[in-house]
Protein backbone atom coordinates (compact mmCIF):
# COMPACT_ATOMS: atom_id res chain seq x y z
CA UNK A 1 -15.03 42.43 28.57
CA UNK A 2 -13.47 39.01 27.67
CA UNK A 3 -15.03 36.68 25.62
CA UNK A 4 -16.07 33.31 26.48
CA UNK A 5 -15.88 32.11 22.83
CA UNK A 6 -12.20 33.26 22.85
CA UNK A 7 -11.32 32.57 26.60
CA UNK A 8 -12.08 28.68 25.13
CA UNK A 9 -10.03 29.00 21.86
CA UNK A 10 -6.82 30.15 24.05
CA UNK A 11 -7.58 27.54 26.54
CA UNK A 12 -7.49 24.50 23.84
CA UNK A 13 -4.70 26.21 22.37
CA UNK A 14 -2.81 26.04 25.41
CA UNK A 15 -3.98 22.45 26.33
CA UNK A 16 -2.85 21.15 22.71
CA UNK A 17 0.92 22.89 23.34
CA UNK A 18 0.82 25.71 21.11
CA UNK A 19 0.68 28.94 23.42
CA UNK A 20 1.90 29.75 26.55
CA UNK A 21 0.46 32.47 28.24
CA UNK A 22 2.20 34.40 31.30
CA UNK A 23 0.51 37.58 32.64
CA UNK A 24 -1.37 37.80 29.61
CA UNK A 25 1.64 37.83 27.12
CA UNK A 26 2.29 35.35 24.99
CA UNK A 27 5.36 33.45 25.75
CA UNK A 28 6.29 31.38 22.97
CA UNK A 29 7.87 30.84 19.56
CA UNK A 30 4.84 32.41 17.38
CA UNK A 31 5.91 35.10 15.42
CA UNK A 32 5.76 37.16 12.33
CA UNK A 33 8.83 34.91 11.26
CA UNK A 34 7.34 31.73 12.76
CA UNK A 35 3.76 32.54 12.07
CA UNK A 36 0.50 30.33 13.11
CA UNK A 37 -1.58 29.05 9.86
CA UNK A 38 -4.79 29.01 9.86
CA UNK A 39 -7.22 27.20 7.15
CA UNK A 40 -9.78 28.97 5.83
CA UNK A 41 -12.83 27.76 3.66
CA UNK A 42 -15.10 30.89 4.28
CA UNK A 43 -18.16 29.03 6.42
CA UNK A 44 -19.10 30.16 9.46
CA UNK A 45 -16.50 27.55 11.40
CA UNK A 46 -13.33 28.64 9.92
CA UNK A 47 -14.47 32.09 9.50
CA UNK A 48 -14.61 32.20 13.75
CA UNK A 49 -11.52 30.86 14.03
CA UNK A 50 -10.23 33.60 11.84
CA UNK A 51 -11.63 35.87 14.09
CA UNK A 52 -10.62 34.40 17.04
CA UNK A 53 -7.19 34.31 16.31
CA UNK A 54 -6.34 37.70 15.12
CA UNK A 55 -7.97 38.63 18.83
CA UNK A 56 -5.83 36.12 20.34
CA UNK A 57 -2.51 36.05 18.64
CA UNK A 58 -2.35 39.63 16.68
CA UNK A 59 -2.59 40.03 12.84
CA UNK A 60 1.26 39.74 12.63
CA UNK A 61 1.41 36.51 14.02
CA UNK A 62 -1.24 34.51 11.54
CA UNK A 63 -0.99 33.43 7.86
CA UNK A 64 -4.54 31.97 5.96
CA UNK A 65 -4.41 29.39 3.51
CA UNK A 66 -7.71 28.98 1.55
CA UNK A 67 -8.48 26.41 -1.04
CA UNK A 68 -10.43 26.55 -3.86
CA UNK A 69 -11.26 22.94 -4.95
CA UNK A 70 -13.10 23.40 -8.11
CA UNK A 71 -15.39 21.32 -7.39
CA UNK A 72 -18.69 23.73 -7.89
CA UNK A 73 -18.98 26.24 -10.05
CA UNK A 74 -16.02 28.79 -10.69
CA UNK A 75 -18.54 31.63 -9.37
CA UNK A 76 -19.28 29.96 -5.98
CA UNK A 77 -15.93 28.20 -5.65
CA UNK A 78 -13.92 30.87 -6.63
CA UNK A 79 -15.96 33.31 -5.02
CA UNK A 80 -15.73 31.53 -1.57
CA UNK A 81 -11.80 31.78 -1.79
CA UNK A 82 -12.04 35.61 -2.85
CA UNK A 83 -14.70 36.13 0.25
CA UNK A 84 -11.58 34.76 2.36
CA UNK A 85 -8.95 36.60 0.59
CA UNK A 86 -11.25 39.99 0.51
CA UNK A 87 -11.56 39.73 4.62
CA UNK A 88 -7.82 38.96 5.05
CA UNK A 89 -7.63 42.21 3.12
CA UNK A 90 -9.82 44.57 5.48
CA UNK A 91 -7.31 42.63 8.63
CA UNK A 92 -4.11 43.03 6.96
CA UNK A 93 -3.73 39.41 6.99
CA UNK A 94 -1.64 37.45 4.47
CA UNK A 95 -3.71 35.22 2.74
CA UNK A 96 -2.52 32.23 0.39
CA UNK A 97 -4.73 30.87 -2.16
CA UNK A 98 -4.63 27.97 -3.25
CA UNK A 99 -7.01 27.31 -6.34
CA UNK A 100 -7.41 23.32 -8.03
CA UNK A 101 -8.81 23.68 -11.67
CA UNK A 102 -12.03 23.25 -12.31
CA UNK A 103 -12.98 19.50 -12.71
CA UNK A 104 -9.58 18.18 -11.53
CA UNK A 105 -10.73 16.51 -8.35
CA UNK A 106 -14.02 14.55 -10.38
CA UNK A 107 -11.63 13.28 -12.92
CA UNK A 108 -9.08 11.90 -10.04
CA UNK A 109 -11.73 10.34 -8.43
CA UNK A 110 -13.16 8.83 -11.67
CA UNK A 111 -9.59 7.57 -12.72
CA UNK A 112 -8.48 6.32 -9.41
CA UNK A 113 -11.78 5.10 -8.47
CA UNK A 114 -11.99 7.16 -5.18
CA UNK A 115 -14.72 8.88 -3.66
CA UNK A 116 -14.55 12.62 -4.45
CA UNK A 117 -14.21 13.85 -0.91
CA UNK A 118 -11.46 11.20 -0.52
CA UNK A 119 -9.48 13.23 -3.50
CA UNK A 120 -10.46 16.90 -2.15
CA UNK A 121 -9.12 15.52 1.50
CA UNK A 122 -5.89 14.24 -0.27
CA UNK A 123 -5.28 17.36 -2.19
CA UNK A 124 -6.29 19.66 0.90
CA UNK A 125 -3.50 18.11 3.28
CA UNK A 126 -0.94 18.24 0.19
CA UNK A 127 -1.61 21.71 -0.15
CA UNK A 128 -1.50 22.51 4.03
CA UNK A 129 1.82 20.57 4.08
CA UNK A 130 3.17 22.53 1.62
CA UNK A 131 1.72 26.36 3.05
CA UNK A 132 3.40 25.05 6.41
CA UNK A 133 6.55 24.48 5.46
CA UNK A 134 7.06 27.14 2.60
CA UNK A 135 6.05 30.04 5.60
CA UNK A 136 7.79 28.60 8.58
CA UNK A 137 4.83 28.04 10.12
CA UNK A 138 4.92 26.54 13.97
CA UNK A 139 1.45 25.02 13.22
CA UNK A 140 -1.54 25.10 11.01
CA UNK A 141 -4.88 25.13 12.71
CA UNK A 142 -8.09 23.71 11.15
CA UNK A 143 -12.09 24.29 12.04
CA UNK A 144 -12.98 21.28 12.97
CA UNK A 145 -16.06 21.24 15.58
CA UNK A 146 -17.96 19.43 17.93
CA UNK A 147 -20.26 18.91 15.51
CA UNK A 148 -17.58 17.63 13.07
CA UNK A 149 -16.05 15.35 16.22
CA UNK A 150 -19.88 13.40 16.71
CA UNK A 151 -20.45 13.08 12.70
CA UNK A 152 -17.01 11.76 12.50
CA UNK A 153 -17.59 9.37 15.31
CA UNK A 154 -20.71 8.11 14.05
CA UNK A 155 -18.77 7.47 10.35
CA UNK A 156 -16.29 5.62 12.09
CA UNK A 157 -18.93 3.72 13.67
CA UNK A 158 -20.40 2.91 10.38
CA UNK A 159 -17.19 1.83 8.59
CA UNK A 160 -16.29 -0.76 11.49
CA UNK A 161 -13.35 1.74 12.97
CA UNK A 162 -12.12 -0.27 16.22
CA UNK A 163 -10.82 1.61 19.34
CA UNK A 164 -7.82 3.39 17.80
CA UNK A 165 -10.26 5.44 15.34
CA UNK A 166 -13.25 5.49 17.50
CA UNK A 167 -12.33 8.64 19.83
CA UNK A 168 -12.49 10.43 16.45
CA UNK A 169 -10.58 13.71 15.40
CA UNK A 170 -7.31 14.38 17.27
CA UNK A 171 -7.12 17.58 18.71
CA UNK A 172 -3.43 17.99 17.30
CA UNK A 173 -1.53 15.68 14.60
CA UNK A 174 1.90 16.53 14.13
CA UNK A 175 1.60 20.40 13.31
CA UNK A 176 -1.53 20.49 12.60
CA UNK A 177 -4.01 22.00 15.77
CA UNK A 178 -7.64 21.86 16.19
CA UNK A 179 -8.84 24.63 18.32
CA UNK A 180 -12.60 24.60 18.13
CA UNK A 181 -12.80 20.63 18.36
CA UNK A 182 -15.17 21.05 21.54
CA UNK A 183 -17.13 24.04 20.25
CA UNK A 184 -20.40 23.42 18.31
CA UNK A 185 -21.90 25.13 15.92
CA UNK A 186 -24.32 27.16 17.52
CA UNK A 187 -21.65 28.79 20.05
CA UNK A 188 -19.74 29.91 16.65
CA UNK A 189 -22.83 31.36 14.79
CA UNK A 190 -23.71 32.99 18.10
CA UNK A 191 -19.60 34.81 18.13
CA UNK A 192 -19.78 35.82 14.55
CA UNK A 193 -23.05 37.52 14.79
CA UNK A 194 -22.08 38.91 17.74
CA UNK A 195 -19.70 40.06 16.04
CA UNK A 196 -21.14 41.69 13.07
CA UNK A 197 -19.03 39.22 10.73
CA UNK A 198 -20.46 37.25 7.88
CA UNK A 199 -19.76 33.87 6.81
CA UNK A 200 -20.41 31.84 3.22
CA UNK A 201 -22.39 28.68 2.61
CA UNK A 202 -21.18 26.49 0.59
CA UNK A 203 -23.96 24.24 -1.73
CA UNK A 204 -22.38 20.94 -1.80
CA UNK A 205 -23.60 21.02 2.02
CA UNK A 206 -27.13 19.71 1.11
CA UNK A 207 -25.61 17.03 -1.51
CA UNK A 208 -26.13 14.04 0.12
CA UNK A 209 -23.71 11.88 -2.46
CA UNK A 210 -21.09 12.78 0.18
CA UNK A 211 -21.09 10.52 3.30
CA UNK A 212 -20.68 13.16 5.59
CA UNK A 213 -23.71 15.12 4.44
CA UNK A 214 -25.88 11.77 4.41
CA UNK A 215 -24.64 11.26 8.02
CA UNK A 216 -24.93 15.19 8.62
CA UNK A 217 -28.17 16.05 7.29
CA UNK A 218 -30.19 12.72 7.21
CA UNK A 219 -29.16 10.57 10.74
CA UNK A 220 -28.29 13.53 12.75
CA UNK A 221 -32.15 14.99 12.74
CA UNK A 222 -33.18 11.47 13.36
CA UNK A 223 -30.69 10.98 16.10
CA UNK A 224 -31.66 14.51 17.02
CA UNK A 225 -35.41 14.21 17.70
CA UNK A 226 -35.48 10.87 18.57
CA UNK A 227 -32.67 10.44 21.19
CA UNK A 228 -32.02 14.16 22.43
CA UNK A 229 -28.42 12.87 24.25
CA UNK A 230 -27.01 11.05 21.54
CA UNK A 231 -24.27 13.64 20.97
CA UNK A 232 -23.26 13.51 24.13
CA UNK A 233 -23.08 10.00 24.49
CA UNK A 234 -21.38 9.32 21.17
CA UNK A 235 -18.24 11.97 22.54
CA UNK A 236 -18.46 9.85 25.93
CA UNK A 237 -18.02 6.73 24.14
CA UNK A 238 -15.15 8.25 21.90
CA UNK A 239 -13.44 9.37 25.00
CA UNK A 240 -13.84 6.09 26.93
CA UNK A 241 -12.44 4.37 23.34
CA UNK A 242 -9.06 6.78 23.91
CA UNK A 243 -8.38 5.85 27.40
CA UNK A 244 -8.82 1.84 26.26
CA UNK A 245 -6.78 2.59 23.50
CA UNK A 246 -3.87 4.10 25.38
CA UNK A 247 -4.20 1.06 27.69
CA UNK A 248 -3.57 -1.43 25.23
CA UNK A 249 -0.88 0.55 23.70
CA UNK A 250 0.96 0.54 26.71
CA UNK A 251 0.69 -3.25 26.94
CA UNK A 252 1.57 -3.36 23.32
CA UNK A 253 5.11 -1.59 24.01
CA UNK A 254 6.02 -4.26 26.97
CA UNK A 255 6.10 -6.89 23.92
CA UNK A 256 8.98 -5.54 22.94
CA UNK A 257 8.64 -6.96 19.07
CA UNK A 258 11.56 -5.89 16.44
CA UNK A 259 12.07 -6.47 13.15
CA UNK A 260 15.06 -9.35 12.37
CA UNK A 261 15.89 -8.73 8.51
CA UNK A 262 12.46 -8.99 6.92
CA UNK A 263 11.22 -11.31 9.17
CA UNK A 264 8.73 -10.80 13.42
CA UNK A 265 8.52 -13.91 15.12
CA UNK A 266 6.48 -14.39 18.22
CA UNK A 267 6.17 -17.74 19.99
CA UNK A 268 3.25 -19.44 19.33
CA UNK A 269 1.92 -20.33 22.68
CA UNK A 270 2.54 -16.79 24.37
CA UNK A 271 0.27 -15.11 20.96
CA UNK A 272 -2.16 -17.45 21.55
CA UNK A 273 -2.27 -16.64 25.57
CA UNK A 274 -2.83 -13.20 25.08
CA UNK A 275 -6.41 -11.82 24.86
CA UNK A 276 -8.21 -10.90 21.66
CA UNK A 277 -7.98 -7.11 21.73
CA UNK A 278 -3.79 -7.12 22.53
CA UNK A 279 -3.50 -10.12 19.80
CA UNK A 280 -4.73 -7.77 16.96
CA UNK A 281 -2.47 -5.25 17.58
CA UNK A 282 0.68 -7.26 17.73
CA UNK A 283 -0.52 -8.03 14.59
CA UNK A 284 -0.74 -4.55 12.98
CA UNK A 285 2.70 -3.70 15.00
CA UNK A 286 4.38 -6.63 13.43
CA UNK A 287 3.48 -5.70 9.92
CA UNK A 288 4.30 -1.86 10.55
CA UNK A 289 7.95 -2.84 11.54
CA UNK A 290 8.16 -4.46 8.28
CA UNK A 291 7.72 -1.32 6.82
CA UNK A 292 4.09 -1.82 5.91
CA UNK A 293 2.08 1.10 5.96
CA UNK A 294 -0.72 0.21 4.23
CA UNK A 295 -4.14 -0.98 5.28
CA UNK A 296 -4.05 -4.78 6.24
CA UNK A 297 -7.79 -6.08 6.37
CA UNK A 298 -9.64 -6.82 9.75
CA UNK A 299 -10.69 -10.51 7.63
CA UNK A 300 -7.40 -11.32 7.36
CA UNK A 301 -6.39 -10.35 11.20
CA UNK A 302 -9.20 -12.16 12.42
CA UNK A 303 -7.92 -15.60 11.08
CA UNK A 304 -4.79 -15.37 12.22
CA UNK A 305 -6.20 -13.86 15.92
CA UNK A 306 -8.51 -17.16 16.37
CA UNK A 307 -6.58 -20.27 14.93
CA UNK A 308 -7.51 -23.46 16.75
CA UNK A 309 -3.57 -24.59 18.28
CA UNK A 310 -5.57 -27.90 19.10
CA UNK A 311 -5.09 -28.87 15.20
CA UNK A 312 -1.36 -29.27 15.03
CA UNK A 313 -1.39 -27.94 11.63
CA UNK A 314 0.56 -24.68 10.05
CA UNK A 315 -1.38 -22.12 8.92
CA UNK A 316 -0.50 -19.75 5.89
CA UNK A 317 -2.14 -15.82 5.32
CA UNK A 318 -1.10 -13.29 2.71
CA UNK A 319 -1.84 -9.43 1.53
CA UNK A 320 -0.03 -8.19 -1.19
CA UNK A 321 3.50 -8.39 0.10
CA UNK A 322 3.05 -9.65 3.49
CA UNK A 323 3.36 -13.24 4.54
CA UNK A 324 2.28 -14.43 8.12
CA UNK A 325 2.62 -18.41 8.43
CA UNK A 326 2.61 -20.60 11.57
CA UNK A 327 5.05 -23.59 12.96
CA UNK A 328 5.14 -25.88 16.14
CA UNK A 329 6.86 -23.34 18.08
CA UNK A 330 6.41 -19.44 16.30
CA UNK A 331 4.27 -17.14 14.35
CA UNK A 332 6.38 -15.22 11.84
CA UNK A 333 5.47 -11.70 9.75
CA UNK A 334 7.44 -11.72 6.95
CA UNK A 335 7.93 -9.38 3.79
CA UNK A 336 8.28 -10.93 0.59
CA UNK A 337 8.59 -9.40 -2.88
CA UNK A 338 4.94 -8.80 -3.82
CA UNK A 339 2.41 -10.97 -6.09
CA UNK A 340 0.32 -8.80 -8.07
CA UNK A 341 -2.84 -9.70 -10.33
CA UNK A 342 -2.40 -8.91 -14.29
CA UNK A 343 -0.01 -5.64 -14.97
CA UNK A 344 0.97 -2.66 -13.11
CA UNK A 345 -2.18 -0.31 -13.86
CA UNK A 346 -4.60 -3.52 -15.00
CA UNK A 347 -5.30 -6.55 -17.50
CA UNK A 348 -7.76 -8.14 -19.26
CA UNK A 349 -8.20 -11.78 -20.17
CA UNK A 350 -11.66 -12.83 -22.92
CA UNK A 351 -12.37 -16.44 -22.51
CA UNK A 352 -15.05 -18.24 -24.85
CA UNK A 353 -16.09 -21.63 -26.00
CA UNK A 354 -14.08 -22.99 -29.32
CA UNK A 355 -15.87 -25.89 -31.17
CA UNK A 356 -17.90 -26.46 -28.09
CA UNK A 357 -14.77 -27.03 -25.58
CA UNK A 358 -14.34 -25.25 -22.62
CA UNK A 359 -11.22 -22.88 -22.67
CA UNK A 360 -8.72 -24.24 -19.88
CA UNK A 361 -8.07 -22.82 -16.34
CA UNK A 362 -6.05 -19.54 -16.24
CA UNK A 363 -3.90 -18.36 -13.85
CA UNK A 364 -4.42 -14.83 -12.58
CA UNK A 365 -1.74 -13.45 -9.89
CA UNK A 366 -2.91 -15.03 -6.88
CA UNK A 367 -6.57 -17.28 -8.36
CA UNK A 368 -7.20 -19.90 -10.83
CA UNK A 369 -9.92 -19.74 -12.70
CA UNK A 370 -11.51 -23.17 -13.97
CA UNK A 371 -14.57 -23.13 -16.24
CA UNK A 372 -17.18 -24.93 -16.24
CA UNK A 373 -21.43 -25.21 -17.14
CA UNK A 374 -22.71 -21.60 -15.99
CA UNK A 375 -20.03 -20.97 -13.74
CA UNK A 376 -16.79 -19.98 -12.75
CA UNK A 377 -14.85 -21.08 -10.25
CA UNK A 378 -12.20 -18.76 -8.96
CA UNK A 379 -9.60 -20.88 -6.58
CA UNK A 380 -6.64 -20.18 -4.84
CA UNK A 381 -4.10 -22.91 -3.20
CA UNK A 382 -2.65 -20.30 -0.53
CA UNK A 383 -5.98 -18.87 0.68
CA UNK A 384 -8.75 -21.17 0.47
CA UNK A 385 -11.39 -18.50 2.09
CA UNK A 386 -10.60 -17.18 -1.78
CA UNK A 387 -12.51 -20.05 -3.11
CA UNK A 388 -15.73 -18.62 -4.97
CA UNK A 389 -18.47 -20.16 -7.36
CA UNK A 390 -19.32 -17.55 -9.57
CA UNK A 391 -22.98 -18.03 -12.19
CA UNK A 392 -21.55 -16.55 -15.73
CA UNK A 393 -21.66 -17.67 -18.56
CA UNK A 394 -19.16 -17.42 -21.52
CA UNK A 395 -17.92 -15.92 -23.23
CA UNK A 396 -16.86 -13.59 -20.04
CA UNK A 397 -14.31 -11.07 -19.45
CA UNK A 398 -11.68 -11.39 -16.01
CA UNK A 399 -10.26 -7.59 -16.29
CA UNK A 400 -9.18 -4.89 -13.36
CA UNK A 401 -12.23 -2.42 -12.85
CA UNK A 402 -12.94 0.72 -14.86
CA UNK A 403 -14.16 3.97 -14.39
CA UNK A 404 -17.73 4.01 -13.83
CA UNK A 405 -18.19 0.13 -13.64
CA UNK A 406 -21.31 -0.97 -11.33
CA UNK A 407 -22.33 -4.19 -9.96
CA UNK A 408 -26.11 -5.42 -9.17
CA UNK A 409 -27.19 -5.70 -5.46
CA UNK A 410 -29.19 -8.28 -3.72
CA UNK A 411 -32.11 -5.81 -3.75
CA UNK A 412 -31.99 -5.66 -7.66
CA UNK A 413 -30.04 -2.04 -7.63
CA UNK A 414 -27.03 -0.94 -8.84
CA UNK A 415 -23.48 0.00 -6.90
CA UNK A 416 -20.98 2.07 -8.45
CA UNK A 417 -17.81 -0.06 -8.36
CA UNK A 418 -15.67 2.78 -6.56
CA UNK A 419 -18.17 3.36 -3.61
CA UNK A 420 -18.06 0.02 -3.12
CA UNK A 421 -13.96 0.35 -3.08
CA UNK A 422 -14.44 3.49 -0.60
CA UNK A 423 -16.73 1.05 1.98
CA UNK A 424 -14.46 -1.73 1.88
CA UNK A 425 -11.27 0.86 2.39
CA UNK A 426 -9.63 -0.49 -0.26
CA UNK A 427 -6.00 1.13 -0.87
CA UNK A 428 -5.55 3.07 -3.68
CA UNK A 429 -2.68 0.88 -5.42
CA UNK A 430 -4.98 -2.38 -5.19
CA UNK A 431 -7.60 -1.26 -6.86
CA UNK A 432 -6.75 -1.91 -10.35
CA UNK A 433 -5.63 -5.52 -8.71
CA UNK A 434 -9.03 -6.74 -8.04
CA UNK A 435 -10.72 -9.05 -10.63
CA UNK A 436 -13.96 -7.94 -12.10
CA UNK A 437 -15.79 -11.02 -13.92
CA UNK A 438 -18.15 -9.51 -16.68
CA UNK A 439 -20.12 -11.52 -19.45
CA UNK A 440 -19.60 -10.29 -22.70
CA UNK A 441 -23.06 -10.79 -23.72
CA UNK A 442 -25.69 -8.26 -24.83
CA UNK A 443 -26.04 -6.93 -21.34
CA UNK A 444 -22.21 -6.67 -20.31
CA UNK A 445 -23.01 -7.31 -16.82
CA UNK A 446 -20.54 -7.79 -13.95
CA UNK A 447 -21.17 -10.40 -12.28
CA UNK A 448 -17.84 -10.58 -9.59
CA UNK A 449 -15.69 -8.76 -7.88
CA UNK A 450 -13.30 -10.41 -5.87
CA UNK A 451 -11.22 -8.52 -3.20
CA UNK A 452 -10.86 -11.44 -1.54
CA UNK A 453 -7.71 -12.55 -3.17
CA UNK A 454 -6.00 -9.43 -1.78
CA UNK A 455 -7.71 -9.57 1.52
CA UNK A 456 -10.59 -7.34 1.03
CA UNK A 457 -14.42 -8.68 0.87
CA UNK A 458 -15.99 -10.06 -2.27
CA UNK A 459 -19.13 -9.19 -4.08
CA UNK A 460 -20.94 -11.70 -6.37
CA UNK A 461 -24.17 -11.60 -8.08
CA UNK A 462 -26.05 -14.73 -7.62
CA UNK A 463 -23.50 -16.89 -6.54
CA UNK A 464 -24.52 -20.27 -5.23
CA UNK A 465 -22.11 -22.26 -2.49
CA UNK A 466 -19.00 -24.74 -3.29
C-alpha cells in the first residue's frame, strides 16, 4: 500500500523539477555519483523527510548533512547531530556533520550586532553550499513546512515585506528544494509514528528571544483560537502576492533599463506616469544594475516614488554609494565612490565645554553636528529629512555602536541596540556607520541613534522638533 505522505513528497518533487518519474522508475540525473542532499536537524520535520526519501529515491541516491550549531549545550546540541548521524547509521546513509564550536554563533552575533538566528541562518547556508558542491550533489532539500510557510508569512508581514517577500518560502532556490513546503505538522507526526520512527526536540523551541518562536508559540495560539482560518487565509494571501508579483515583473522587463557606465537614466515624465507599485521597482532594478546588492531602504524609495514635478526643482537622494538626483528632463541612478561615517570598523569623537565655550560643529561622514544649550543638532546639506534635534547635554560622546549598547523607549524600557538593527534590516557593513550620541555623565545614557544619515530610521530619546 502506497503512502499518501510519500505519494505528496514525490509529487512536489516532481512539480519543483527534481524527479521524473516514468512507469515508476526514476528517470533522471540522481545518482550515487550525483546524489540528492538532504538537511537534517533531528526534529520530527526533517526526520520525515529523511524517511521519505530513502522510500522514494533509495539509500544510494541520498547524502545528510546535519549541523550542530553550538548554540545549547554540547549534550543536547551535540547529541541532536549524533541522533542524526546514529539513524543514518542503521540506513546505510552517508551522513556529514557539520559541528560550530560551542559559543561561536553568540559571540558573532554580539560582535556584529546581529540577531543570533540571523548568524546560525548565515552559517547554516555556508555550510549547505559547501556539502553541495564538495558531493556533487544535484540538489539539497530542506524541511521547511506549512507551518514554517504561514509563520514566515506572518514575519514578513510584521517586518513591512512588500509583494516580492510576501508569498513567503520558495519552494526551490537555485539548488536548494523544499519538499514538504505544503505539509503541516500534524500530517508529519502522524507518518513518523506511523512509522515507528522517533524524532528529537530541540529546547531553544520554547525560547521566545527568537522571533520565530514569539510568532510561533505566542500569535499562532491567539490566531489559532480566535480566528480558526487564519492559516489558510494568510497562504491565500501569499499566493495572490506571487501572481501580483510576477505581474509587475513582467511589466518591469518591458522597461528595458541598462546600465550606461555607472550611470540609469529614465525620463522624468514617463517615471512619473507610471503607477506607484511599477515606480518602486524600477527603482530597485536601477540600483541592482549598478551592481548594488545591498538593501536600499523603503524611506528612501518612497521620496523619490512621490516627488511633486509641479515644483520645477531637482531633487538629490543618497545611500552609501548610490546617488539618485533629478533634472528638467531625467532621473539618473548613479554609483559613486562611497561616503562613510568615522573609520572602517568605527570612531569615536568626546566633545565638552572648555572655559564655558561651546566646542565647534564637527563634521561626521555625511552630518554636522552643531552644539548648542541641551541639545544637539545633527544636520546634513544633502538630505535634509537627516535633520534631528537631539536633548544631551555635554560633555557627550558621537561613536559607532558597541556590543551590548541599549537605548530607552518611549514606554520608559530598554532596547538592545542590535534588535533594534535586526527590525530596521540594517546591513551588516553599516552598522558600525551609524552614530550613537551618548552623554558621558554618571548615567552614560544613549540618547541617539541615527540611521537616518544612511537611509535607515532614527531613534531619539526625548527629542523635541526643529
Amino acid at each position: 500500500m502506497k503512502s499518501l505522505f510519500e505519494e505528496k513528497v514525490r509529487k512536489n518533487l516532481e512539480e519543483a523539477g527534481l524527479l521524473s518519474f516514468e512507469a515508476g522508475v526514476l528517470a533522471c540525473d540522481v545518482s550515487s555519483t550525483h546524489p540528492v542532499g538532504l538537511a537534517v536537524s533531528g526534529g520530527a520535520d526533517s526526520m520525515s523527510l529523511l524517511l521519505s526519501m530513502e522510500k522514494i529515491l533509495g539509500k544510494e541516491n541520498v547524502r545528510v548533512i546535519t549541523v550542530d550549531h553550538g548554540i545549547r549545550s554540547e549534550k543536547e546540541s551535540g547529541g541532536d547531530a549524533d541522533f542524526v548521524s546514529e539513524e543514518c547509521g542503521k540506513r546505510n546513509i552517508v551522513c556529514h556533520v557539520h559541528r560550530i564550536p560551542q559559543g561561536f554563533i553568540e559571540s558573532e552575533a554580539r560582535k556584529n550586532g546581529l540577531s543570533i538566528e540571523e548568524v546560525a541562518r548565515k552559517l547554516r547556508y555556508e555550510a549547505f553550499d559547501k556539502f553541495i558542491e564538495q558531493d556533487s550533489l544535484c540538489a539539497l532539500c530542506t524541511a521547511h513546512t506549512l507551518n514554517d510557510q504561514s509563520e514566515t508569512l506572518l514575519m514578513r508581514f510584521l517586518t513591512g515585506s512588500g509583494a516580492e517577500g510576501a508569498f513567503g518560502i520558495a519552494s526551490r532556490r537555485g539548488k536548494i528544494i523544499r519538499p514538504l513546503l505544503n505539509v503541516s505538522r500534524e500530517e508529519i507526526e502522524a507518518y513518523l509514528v506511523e512509522n515507528g520512527a522517533g524524532w528529537r526536540t530541540d529546547s531553544t523551541n520554547s525560547d521566545n528571544s527568537f522571533f520565530r518562536n514569539r510568532v510561533r508559540n505566542v500569535l499562532v495560539p491567539i490566531l489559532n483560537e480566535n480566528f480558526p482560518a487564519w492559516r489558510q487565509n494568510v497562504l491565500s494571501g501569499g499566493e495572490k502576492s506571487y501572481y501580483d508579483n510576477l505581474f509587475f515583473n513582467e511589466l518591469l522587463e518591458k522597461e528595458n533599463l541598462s546600465a550606461e557606465g555607472s550611470a540609469v537614466s529614465v525620463p522624468l515624465v514617463d517615471f512619473y506616469s507610471k503607477p506607484m507599485a511599477l515606480r518602486r521597482r524600477i527603482v530597485l532594478k536601477a540600483v541592482n544594475l549598478l551592481g548594488f546588492g545591498s538593501r536600499f531602504p523603503f524611506k528612501i524609495i518612497s521620496q523619490i516614488c512621490q516627488i511633486n514635478l509641479s515644483q520645477k526643482k531637482s531633487c538629490a537622494w543618497s545611500f552609501k554609494d548610490i546617488k539618485v538626483f533629478t533634472d528638467e528632463k531625467s532621473i539618473t541612478f548613479r554609483r559613486e565612490k562611497e561616503s562613510k561615517i568615522g573609520e572602517n570598523r568605527g570612531f569615536a569623537y568626546i566633545f565638552e565645554e572648555k572655559n564655558g565655550v561651546l566646542p565647534e560643529q564637527k563634521i561626521i561622514g555625511r552630518l554636522t553636528f552643531s552644539f548648542f544649550d541641551g541639545y544637539v543638532l545633527a544636520a546634513s546639506e544633502e538630505n535634509p529629512a537627516c535633520n534631528k534635534k537631539i536633548s544631551a547635554r555635554l560633555p557627550l560622546c558621537i561613536r559607532s555602536p558597541e556590543a551590548g549598547d541599549k537605548i530607552r523607549g518611549g514606554d520608559g524600557k530598554y532596547k538592545k541596540i542590535g534588535d533594534i538593527f535586526s527590525d530596521w534590516k540594517v546591513e551588516l557593513s553599516d552598522r558600525t556607520l551609524i552614530p550613537v550620541v551618548q552623554e558621558l555623565d554618571s548615567s552614560m545614557e544613549i540618547k541617539a541613534l541615527l540611521g537616518n544619515c544612511l537611509g535607515y530610521d532614527d531613534w531619539i530619546v526625548r527629542a523635541s522638533a526643529l
